[in-house]
PDB file of N, CA and C in Angstrom:
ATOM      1  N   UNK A   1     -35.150   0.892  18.537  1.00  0.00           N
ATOM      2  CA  UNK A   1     -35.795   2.146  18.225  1.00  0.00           C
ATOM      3  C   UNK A   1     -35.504   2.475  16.768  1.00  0.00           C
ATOM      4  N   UNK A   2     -36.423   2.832  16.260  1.00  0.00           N
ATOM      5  CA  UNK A   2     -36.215   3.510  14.951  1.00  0.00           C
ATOM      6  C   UNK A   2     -36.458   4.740  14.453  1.00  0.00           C
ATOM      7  N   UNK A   3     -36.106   4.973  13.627  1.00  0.00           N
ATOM      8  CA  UNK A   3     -35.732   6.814  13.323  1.00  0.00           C
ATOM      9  C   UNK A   3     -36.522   6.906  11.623  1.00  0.00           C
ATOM     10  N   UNK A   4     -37.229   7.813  12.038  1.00  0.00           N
ATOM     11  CA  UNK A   4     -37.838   8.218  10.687  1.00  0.00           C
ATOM     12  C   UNK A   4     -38.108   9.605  10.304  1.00  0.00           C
ATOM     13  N   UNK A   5     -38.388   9.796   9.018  1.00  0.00           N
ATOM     14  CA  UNK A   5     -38.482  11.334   8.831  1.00  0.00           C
ATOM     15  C   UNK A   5     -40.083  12.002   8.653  1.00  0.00           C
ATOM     16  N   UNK A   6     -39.945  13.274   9.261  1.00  0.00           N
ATOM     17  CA  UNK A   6     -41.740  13.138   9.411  1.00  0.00           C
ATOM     18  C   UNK A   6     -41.802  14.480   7.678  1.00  0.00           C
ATOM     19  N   UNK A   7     -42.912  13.911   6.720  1.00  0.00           N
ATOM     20  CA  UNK A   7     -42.680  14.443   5.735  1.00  0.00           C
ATOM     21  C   UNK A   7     -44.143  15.480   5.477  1.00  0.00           C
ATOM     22  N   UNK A   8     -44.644  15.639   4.678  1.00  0.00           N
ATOM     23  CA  UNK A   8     -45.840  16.457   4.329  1.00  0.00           C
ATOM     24  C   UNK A   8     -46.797  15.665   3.555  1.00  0.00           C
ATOM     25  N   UNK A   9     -48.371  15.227   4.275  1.00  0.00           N
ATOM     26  CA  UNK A   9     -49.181  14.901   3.242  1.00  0.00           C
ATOM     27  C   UNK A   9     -50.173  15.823   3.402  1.00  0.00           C
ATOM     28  N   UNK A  10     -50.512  16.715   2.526  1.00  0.00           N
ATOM     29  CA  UNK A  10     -51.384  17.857   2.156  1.00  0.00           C
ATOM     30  C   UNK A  10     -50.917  18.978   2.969  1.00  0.00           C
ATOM     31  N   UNK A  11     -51.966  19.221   4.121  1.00  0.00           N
ATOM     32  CA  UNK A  11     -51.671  20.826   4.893  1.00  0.00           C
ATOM     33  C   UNK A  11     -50.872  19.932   6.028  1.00  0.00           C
ATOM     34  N   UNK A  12     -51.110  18.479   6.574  1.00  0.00           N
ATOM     35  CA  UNK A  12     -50.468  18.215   7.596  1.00  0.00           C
ATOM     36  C   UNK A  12     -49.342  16.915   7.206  1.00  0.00           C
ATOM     37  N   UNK A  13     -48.594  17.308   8.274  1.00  0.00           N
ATOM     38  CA  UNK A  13     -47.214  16.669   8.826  1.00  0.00           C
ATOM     39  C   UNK A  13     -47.537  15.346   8.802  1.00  0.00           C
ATOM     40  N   UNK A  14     -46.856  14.070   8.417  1.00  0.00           N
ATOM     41  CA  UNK A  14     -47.238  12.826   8.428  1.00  0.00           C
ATOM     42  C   UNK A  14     -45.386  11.786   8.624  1.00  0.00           C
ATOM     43  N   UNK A  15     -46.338  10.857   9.277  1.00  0.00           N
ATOM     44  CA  UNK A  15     -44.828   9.981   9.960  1.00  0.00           C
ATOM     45  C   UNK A  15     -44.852   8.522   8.949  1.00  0.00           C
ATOM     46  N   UNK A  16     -43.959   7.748   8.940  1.00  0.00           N
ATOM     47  CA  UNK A  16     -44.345   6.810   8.248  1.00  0.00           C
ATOM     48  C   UNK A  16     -44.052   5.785   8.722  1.00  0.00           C
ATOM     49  N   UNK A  17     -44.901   4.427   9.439  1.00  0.00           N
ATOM     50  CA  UNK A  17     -44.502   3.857  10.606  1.00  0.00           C
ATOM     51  C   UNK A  17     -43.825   2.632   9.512  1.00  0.00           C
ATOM     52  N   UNK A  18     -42.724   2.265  10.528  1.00  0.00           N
ATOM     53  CA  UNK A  18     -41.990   0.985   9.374  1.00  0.00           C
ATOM     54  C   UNK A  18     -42.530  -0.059   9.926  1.00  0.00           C
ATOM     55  N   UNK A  19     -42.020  -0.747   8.893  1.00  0.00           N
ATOM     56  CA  UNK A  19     -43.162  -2.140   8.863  1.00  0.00           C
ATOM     57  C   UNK A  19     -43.077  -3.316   9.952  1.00  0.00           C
ATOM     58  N   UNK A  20     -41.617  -3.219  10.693  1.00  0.00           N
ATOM     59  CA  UNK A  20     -40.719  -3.857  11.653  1.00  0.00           C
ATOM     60  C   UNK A  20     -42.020  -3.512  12.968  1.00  0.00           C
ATOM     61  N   UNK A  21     -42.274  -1.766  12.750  1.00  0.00           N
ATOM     62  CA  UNK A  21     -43.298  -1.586  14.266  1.00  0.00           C
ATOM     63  C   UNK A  21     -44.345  -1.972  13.834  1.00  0.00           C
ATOM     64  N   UNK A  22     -44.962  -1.645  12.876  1.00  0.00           N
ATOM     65  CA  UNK A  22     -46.210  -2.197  12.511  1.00  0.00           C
ATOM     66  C   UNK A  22     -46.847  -3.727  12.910  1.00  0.00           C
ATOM     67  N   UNK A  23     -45.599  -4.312  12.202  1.00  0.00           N
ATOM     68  CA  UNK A  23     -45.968  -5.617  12.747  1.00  0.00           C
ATOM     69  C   UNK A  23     -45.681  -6.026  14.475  1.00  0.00           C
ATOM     70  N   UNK A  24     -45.234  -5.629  14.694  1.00  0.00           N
ATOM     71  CA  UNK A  24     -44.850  -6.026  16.096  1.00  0.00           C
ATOM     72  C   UNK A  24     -46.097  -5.701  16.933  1.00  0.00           C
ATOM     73  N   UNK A  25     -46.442  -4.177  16.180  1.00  0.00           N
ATOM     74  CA  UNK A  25     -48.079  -3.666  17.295  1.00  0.00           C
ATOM     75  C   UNK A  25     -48.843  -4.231  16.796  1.00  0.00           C
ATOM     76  N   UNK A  26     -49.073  -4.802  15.786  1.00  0.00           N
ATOM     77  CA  UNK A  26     -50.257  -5.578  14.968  1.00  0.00           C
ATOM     78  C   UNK A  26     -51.071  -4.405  14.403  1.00  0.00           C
ATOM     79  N   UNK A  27     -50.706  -3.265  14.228  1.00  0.00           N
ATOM     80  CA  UNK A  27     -51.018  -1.706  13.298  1.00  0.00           C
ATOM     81  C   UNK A  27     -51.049  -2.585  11.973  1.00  0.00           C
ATOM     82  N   UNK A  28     -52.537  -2.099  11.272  1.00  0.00           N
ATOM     83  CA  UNK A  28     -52.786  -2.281   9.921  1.00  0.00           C
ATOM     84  C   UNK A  28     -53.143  -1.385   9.436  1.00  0.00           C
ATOM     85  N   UNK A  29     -53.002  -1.455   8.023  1.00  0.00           N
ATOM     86  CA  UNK A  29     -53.822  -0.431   7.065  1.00  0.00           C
ATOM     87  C   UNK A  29     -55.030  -0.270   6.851  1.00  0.00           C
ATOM     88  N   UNK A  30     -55.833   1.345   7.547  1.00  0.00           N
ATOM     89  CA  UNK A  30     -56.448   1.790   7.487  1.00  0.00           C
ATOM     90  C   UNK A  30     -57.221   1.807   8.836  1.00  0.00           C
ATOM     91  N   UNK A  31     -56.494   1.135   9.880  1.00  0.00           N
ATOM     92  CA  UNK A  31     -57.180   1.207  11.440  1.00  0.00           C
ATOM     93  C   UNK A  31     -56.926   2.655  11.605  1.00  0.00           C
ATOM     94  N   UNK A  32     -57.537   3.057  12.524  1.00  0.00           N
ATOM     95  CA  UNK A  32     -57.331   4.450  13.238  1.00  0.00           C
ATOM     96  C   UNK A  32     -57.038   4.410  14.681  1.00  0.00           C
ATOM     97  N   UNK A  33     -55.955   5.341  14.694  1.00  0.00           N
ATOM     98  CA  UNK A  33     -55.190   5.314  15.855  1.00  0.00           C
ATOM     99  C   UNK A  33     -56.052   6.805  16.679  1.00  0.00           C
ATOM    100  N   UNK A  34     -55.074   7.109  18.298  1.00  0.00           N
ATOM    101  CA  UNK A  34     -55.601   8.274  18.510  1.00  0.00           C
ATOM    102  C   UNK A  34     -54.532   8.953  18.857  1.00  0.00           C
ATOM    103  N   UNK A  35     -53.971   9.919  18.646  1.00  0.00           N
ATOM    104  CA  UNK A  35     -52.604  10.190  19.099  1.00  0.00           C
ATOM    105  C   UNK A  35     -52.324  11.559  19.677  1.00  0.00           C
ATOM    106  N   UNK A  36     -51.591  11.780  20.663  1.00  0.00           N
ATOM    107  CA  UNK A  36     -51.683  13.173  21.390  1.00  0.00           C
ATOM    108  C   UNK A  36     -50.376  13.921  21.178  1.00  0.00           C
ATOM    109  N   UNK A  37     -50.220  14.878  22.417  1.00  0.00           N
ATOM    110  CA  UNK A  37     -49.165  15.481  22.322  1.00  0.00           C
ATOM    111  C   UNK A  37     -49.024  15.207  23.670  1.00  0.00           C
ATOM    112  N   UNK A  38     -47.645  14.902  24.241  1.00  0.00           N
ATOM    113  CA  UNK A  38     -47.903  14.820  26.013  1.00  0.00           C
ATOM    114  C   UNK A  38     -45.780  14.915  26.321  1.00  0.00           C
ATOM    115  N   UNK A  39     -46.166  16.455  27.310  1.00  0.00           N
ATOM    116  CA  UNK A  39     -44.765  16.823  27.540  1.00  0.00           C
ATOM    117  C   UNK A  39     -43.632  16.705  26.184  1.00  0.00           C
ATOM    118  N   UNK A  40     -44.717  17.289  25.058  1.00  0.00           N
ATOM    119  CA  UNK A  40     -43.436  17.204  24.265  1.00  0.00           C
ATOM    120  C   UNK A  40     -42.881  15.993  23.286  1.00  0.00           C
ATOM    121  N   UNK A  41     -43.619  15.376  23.816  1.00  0.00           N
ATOM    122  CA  UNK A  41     -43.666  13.658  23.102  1.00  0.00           C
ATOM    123  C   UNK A  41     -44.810  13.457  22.147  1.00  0.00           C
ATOM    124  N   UNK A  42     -45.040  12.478  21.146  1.00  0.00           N
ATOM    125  CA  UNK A  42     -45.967  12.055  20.643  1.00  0.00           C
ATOM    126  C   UNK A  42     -46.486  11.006  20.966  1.00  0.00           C
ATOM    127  N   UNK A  43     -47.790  10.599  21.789  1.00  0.00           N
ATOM    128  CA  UNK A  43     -48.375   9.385  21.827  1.00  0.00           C
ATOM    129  C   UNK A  43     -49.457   8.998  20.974  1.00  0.00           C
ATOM    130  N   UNK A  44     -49.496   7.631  20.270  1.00  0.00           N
ATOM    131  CA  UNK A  44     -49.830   6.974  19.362  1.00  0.00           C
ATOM    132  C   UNK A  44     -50.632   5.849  20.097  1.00  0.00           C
ATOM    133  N   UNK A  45     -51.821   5.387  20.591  1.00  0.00           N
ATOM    134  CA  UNK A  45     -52.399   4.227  21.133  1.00  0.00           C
ATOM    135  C   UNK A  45     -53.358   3.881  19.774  1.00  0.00           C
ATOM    136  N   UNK A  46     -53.917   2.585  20.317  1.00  0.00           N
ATOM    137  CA  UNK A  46     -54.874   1.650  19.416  1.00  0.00           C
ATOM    138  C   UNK A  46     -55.638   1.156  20.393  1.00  0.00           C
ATOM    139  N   UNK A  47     -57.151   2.567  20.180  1.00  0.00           N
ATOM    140  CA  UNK A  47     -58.163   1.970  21.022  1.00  0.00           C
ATOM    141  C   UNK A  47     -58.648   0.141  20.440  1.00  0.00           C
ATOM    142  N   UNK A  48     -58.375   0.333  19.380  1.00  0.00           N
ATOM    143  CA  UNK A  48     -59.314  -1.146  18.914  1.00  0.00           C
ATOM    144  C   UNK A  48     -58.808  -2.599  19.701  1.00  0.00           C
ATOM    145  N   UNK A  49     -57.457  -2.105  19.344  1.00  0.00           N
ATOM    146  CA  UNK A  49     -56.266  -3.261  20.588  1.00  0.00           C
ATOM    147  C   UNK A  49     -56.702  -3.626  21.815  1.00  0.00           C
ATOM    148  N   UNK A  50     -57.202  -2.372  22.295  1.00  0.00           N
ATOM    149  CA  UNK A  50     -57.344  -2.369  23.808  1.00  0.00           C
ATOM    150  C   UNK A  50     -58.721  -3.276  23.985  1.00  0.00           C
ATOM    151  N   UNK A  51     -60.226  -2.951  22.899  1.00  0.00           N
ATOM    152  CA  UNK A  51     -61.360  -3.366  22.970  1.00  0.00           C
ATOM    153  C   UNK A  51     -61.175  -4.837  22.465  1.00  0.00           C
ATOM    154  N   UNK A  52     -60.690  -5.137  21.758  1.00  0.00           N
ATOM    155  CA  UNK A  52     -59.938  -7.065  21.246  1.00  0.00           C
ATOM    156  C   UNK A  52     -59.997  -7.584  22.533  1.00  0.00           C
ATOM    157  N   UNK A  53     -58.497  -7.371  23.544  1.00  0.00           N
ATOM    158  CA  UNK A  53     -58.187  -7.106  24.311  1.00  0.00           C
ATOM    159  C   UNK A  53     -59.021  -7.680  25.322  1.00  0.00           C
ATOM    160  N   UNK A  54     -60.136  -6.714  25.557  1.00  0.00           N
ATOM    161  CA  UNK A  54     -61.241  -7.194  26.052  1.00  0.00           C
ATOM    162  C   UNK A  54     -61.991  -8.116  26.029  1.00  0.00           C
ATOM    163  N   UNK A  55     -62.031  -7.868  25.039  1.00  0.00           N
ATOM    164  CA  UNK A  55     -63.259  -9.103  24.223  1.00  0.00           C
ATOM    165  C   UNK A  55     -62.997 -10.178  24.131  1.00  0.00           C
ATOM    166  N   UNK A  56     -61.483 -11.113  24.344  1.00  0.00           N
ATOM    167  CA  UNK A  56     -60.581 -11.811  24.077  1.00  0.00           C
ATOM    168  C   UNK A  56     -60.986 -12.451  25.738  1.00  0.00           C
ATOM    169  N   UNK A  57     -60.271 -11.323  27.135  1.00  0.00           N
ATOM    170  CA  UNK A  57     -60.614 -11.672  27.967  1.00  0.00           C
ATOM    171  C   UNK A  57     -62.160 -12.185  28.645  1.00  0.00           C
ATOM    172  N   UNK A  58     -63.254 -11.621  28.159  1.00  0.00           N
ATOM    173  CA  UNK A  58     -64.253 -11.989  28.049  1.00  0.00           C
ATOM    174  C   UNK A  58     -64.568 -13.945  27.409  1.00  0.00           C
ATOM    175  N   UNK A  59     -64.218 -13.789  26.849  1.00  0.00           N
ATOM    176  CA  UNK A  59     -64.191 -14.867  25.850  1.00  0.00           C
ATOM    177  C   UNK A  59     -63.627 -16.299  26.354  1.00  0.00           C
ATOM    178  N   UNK A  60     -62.523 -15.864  27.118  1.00  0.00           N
ATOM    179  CA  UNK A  60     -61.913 -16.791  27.999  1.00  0.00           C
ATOM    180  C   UNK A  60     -62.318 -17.261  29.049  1.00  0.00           C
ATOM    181  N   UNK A  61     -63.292 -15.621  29.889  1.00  0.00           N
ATOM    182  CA  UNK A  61     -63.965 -15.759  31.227  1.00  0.00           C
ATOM    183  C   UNK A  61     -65.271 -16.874  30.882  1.00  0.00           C
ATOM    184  N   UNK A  62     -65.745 -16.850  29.633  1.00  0.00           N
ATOM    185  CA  UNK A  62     -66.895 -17.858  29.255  1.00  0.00           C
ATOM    186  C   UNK A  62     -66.363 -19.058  29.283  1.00  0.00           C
ATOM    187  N   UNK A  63     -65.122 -19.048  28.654  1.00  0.00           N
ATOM    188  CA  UNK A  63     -64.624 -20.704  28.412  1.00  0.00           C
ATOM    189  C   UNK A  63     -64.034 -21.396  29.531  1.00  0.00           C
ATOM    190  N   UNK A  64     -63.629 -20.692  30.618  1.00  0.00           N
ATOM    191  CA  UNK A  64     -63.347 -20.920  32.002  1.00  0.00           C
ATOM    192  C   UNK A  64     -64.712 -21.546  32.742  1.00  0.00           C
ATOM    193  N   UNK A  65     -65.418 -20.782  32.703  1.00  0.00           N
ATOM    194  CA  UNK A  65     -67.132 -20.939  33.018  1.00  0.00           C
ATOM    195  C   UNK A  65     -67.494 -21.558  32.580  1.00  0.00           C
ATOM    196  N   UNK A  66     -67.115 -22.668  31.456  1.00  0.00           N
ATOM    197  CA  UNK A  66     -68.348 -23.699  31.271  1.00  0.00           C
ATOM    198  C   UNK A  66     -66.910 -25.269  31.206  1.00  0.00           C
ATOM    199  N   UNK A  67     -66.236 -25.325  32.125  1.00  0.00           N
ATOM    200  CA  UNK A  67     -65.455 -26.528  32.325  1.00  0.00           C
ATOM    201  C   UNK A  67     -66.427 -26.877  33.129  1.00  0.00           C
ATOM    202  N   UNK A  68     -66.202 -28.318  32.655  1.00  0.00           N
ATOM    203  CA  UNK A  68     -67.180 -29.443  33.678  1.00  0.00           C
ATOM    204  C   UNK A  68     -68.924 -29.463  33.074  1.00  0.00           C
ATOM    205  N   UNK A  69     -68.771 -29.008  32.178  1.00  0.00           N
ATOM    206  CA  UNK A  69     -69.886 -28.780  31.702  1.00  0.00           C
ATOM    207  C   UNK A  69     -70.234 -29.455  30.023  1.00  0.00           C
ATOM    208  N   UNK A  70     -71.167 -30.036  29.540  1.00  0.00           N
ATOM    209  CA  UNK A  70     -71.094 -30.663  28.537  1.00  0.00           C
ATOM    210  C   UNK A  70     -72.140 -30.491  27.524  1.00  0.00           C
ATOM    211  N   UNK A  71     -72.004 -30.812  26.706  1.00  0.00           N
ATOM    212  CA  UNK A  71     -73.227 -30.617  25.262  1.00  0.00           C
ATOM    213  C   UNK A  71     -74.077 -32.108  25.215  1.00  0.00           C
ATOM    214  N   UNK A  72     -73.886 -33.188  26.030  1.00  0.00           N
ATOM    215  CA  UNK A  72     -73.584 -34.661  25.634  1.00  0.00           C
ATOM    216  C   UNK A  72     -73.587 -35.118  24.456  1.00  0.00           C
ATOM    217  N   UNK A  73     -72.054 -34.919  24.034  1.00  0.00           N
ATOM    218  CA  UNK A  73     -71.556 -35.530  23.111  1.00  0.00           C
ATOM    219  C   UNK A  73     -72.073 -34.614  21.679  1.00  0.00           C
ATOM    220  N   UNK A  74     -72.378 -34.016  22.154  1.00  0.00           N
ATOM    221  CA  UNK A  74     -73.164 -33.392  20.398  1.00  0.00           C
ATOM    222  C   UNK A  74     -72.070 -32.257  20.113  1.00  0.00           C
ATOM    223  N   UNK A  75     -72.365 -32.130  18.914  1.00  0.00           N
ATOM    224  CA  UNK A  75     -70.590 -30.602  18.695  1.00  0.00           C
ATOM    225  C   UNK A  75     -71.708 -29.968  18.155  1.00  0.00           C
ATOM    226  N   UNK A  76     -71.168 -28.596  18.231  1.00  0.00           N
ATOM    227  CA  UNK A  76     -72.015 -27.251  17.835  1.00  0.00           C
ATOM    228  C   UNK A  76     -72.611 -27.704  16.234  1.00  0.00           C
ATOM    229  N   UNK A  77     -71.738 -28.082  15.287  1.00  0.00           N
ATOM    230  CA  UNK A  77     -72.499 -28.798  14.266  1.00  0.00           C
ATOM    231  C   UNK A  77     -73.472 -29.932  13.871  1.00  0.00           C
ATOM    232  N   UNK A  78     -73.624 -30.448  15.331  1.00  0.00           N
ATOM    233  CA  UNK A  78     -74.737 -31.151  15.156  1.00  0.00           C
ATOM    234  C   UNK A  78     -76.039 -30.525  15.570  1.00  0.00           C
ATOM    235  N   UNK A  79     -75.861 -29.595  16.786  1.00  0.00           N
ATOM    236  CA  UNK A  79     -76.680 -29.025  16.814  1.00  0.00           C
ATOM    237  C   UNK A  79     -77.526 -27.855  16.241  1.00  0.00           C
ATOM    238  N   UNK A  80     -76.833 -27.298  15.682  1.00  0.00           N
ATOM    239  CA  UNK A  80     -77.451 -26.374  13.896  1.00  0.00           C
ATOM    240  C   UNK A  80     -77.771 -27.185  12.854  1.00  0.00           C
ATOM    241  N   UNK A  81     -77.092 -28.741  12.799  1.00  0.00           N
ATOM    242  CA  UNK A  81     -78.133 -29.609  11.664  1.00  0.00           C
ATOM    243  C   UNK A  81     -79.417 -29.884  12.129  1.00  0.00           C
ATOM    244  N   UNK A  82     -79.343 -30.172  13.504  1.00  0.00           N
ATOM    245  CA  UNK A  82     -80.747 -30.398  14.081  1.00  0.00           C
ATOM    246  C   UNK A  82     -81.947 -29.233  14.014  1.00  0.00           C
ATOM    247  N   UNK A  83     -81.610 -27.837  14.267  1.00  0.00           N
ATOM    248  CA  UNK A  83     -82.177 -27.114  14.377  1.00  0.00           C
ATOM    249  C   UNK A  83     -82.748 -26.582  12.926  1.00  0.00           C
ATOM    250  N   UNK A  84     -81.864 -26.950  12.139  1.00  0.00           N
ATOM    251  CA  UNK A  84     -82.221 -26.723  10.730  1.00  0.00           C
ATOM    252  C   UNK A  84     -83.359 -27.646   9.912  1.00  0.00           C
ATOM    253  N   UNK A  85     -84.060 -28.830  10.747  1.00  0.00           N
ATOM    254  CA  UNK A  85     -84.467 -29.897  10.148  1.00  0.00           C
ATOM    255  C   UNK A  85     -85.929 -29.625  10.521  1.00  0.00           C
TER     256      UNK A  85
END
């Protein structure tokens, strides 16, 4: 856990996440987070994480879905030279 000080940028209160969490959540500069207030606590999520996430699992559900299945022998680059000709 880490401890930080929450300081002032303009009219509002601002935290400054260290770079140790940053990297660990995969938080970059200039994503937007959504963050609440709940019992007193601050919560901080990353809708974008969650939609990756998704999209990732998706992605897999395709590549699962086409085992046993073949191009014969052609790789995706042969077939965009072809289509290009």
């Amino acid at each position: 856990m880490s401890r930080v000080t929450v300081g002032k940028w303009g009219k509002n209160l601002a935290i400054r996440v260290p770079f140790e969490i940053a990297e660990t959540s995969g938080l970059s500069e200039g994503e937007e987070v959504e963050i609440e207030a709940k019992d007193g606590d601050l919560l901080i999520r990353r809708p974008l994480a969650h939609a990756r996430t998704g999209a990732q699992k998706a992605a897999q559900d395709l590549l699962r879905g086409r085992k046993g299945r073949s191009l014969g022998g052609l790789s995706i680059r042969n077939l965009i030279n072809e289509g290009r000709r």
